[in-house]
Protein backbone atom coordinates (compact mmCIF):
# COMPACT_ATOMS: atom_id res chain seq x y z
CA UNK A 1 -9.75 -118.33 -36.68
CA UNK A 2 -8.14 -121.74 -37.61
CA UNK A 3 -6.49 -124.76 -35.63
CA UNK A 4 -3.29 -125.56 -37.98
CA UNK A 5 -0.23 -128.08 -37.05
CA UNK A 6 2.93 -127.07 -38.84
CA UNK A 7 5.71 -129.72 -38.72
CA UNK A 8 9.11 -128.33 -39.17
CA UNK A 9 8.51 -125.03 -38.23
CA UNK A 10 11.77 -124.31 -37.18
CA UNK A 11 13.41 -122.76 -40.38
CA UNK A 12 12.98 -122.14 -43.61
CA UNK A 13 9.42 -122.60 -45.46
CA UNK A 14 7.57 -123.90 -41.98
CA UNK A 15 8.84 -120.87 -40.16
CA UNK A 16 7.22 -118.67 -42.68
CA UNK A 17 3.90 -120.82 -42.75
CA UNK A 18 4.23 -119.95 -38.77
CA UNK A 19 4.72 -116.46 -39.39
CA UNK A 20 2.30 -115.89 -42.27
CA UNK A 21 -0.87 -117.83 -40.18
CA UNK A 22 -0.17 -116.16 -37.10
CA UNK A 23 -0.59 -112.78 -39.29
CA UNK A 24 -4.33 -113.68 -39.69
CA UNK A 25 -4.95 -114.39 -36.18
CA UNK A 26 -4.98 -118.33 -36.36
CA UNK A 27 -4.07 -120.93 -33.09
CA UNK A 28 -0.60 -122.42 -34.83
CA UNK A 29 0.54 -125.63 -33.50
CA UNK A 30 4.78 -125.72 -34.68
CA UNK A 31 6.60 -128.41 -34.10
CA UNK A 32 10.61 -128.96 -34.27
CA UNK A 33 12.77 -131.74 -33.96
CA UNK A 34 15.01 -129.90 -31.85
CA UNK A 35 14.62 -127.10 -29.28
CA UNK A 36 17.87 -126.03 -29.97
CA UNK A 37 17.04 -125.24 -33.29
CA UNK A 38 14.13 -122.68 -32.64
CA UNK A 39 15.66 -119.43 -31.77
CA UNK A 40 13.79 -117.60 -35.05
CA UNK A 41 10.58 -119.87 -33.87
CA UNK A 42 10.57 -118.83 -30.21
CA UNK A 43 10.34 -115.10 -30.92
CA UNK A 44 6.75 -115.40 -32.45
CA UNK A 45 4.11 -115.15 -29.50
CA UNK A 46 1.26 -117.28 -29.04
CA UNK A 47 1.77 -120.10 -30.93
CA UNK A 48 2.43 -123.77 -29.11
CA UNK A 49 5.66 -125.10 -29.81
CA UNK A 50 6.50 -128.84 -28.89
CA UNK A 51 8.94 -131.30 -30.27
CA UNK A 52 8.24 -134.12 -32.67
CA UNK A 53 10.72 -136.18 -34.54
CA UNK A 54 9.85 -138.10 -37.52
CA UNK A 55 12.47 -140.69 -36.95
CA UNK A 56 10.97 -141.94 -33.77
CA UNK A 57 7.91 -144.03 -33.14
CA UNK A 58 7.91 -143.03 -29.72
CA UNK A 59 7.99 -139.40 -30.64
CA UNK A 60 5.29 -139.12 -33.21
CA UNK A 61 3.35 -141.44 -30.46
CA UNK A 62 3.93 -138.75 -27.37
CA UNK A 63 3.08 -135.80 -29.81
CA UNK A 64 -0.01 -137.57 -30.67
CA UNK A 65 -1.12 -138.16 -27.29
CA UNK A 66 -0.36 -134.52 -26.22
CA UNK A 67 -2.75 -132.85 -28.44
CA UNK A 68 -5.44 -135.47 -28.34
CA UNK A 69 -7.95 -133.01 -27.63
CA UNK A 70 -7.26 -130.62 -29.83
CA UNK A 71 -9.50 -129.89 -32.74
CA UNK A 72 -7.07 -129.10 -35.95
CA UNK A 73 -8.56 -127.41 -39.11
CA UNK A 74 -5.57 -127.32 -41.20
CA UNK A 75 -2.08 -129.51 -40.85
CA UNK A 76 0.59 -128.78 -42.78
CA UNK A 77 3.33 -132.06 -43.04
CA UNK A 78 6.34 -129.71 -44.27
CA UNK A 79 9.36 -131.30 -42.29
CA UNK A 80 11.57 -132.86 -44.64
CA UNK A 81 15.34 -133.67 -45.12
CA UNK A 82 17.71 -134.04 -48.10
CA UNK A 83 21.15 -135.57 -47.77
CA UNK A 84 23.95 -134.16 -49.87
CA UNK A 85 25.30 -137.61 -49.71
CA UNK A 86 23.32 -138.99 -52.73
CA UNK A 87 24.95 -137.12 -54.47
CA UNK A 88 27.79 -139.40 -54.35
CA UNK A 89 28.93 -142.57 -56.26
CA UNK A 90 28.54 -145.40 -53.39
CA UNK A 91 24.95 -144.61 -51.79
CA UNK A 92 24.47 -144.79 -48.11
CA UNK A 93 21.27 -147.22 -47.53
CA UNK A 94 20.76 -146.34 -44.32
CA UNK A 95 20.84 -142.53 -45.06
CA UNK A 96 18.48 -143.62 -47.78
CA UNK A 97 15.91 -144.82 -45.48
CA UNK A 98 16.26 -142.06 -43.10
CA UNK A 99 15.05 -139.64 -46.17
CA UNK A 100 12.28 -142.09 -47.13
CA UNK A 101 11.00 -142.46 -43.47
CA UNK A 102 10.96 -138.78 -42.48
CA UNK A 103 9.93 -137.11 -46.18
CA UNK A 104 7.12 -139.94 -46.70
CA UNK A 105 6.65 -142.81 -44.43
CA UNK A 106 6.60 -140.72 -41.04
CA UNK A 107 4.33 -137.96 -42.45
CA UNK A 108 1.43 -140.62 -43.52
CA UNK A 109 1.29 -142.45 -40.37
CA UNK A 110 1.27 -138.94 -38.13
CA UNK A 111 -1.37 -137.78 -40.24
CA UNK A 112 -3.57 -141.11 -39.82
CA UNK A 113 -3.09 -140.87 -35.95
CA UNK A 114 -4.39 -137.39 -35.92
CA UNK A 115 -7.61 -138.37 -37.57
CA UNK A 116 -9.89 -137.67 -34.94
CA UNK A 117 -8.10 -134.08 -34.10
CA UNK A 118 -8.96 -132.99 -38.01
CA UNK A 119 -12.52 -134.81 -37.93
CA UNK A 120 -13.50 -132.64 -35.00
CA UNK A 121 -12.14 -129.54 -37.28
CA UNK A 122 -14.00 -127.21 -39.17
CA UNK A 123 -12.16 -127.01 -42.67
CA UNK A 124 -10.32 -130.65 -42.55
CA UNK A 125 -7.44 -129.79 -44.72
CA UNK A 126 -4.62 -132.15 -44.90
CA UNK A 127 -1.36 -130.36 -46.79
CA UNK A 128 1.92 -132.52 -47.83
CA UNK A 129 4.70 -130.28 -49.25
CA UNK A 130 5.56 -132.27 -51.88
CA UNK A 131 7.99 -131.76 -55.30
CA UNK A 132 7.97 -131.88 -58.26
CA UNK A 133 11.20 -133.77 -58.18
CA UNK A 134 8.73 -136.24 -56.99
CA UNK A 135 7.07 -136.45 -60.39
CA UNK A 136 8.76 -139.69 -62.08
CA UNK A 137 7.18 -137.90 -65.93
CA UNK A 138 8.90 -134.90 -65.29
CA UNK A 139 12.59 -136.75 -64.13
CA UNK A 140 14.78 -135.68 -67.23
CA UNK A 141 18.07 -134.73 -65.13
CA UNK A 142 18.42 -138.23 -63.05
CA UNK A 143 20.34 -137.83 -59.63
CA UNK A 144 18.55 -137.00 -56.49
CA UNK A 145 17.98 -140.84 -55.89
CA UNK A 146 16.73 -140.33 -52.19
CA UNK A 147 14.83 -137.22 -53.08
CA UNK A 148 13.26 -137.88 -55.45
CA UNK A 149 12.00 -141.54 -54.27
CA UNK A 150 11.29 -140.35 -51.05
CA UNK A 151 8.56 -137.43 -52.46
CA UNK A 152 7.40 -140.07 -55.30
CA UNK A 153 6.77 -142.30 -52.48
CA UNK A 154 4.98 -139.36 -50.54
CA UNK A 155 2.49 -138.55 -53.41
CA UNK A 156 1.52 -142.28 -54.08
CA UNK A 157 1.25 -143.12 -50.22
CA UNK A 158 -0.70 -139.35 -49.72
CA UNK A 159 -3.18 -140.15 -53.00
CA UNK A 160 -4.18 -143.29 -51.24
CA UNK A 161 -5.40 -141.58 -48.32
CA UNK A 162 -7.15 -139.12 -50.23
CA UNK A 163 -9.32 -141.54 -51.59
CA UNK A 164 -9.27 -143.83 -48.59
CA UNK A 165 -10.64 -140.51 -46.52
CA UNK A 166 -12.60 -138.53 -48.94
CA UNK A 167 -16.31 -140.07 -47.21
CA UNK A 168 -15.19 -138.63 -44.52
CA UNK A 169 -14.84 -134.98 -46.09
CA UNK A 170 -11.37 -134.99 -45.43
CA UNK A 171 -9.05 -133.30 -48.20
CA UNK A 172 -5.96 -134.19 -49.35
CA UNK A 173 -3.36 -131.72 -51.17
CA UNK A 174 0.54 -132.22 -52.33
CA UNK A 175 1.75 -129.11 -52.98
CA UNK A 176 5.25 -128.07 -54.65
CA UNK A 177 6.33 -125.00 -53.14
CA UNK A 178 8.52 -124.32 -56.46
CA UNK A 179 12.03 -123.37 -56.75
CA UNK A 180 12.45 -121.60 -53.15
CA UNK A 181 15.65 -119.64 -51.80
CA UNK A 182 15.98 -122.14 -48.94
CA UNK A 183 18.73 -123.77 -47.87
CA UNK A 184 17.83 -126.84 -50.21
CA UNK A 185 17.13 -124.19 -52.80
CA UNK A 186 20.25 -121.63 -52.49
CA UNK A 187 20.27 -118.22 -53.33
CA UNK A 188 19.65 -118.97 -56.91
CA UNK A 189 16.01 -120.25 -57.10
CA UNK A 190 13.61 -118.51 -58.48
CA UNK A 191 11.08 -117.55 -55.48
CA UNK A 192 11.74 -116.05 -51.84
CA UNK A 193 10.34 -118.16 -48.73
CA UNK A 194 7.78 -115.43 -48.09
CA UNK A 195 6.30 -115.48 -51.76
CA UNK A 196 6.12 -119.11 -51.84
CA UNK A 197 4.63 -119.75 -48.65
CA UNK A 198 1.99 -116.23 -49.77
CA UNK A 199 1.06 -118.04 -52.69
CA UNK A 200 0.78 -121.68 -51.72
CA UNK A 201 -1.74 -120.12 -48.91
CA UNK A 202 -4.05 -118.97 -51.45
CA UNK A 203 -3.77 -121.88 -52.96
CA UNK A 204 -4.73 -123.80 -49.61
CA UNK A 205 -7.34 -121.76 -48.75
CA UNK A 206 -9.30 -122.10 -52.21
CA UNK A 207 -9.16 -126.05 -51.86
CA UNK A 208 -11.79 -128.03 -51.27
CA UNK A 209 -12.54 -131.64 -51.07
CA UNK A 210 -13.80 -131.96 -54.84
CA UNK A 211 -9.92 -131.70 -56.10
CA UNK A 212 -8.69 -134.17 -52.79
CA UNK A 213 -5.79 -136.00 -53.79
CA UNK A 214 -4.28 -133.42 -56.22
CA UNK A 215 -0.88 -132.80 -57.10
CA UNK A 216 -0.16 -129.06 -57.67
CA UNK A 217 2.71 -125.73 -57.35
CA UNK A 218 2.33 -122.83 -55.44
CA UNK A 219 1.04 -120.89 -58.53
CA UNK A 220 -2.19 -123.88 -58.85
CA UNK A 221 -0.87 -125.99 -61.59
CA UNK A 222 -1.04 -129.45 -61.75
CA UNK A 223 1.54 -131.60 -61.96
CA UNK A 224 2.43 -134.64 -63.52
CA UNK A 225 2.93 -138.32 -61.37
């Protein structure tokens, strides 16, 4: 049995992390920005729901302090955003930095607060659900300014604290969960939530600290930065 923290658990691929741990009997920590938004969430029993949101300080902080004693073996920083409005021709700035501080900034400094939670785990596991729209090599379509800044900015800022942490036997993963059926996704991508989530589990489980600060898809391929 594992201690994992899932951030934004509420829908889509973090709901199905929820679902797909709590299969195989594991303590699941979700969290949600908003209670409102956990209908699907609040029908799983036994899991410990409380609310964090990336865009406050104060937020991450109280989270923090709540589960202070709690050993975590496994966290998995999936809450995200992705604003339809960079797709347009005048850029909002400030919509802009809300996608860099919630897909990158936010999850770095939550993770480094919770330090002493994974040290006093058992497999110390630190997951980032990446993109590959974060790879800058692979960029041959353009667009996606915030996206695709905000993830690039994820990797860099995540591959620093793999290295920074990897004395302390603490490993570091960015995983692409692939072309999903989300709602960022729609019904055309390749891969249903359950298969992606199914697969990037094995892939979790067979890490180890030797490939810390790796950049791979759910199927175990690297990726290029």
């Amino acid at each position: 049995m594992k201690n994992i923290l899932i951030t934004g658990a509420n829908r889509g691929l973090g709901l199905e992390f929820v679902k797909q741990f709590q299969n195989r009997n594991n303590t699941i920590i979700a969290t949600s920005r908003h209670d409102k938004n956990c209908v699907e969430l609040k029908k799983i029993k036994d899991i410990k729901l409380l609310q964090l949101d990336l865009l406050s300080d104060k937020s991450i902080d109280h989270f923090v302090e709540n589960i202070s004693h709690e050993p975590i073996d496994l966290i998995i920083n999936n809450a995200g955003i992705f604003h339809d409005e960079q797709f347009k021709n005048d850029l909002d700035s400030t919509l802009w930095q809300e996608e860099i501080l919630i897909n990158a900034i936010s999850p770095i400094i939550l993770t480094r607060k919770l330090k002493k939670n994974i040290l006093s785990g058992i497999d110390k596991k630190i997951v980032f659900i990446s993109s590959q729209m974060g790879s800058i090599d692979d960029n041959y379509s353009g667009s996606n300014y915030f996206y695709r800044s905000s993830k690039a900015a994820l990797n860099a800022s995540a591959k620093s604290l793999a290295i920074d942490w990897k004395n302390c036997n603490l490993a570091v993963l960015m995983l692409h969960p692939g072309w999903v059926k989300t709602d960022m996704g729609g019904d055309g991508a390749k891969l249903s939530i359950s298969e992606s989530v199914q697969q990037m589990i094995t892939i979790i489980n067979n890490f180890s600290i030797e490939q810390t600060g790796s950049f791979l898809n759910y199927a175990g391929e690297k990726l290029e930065w």
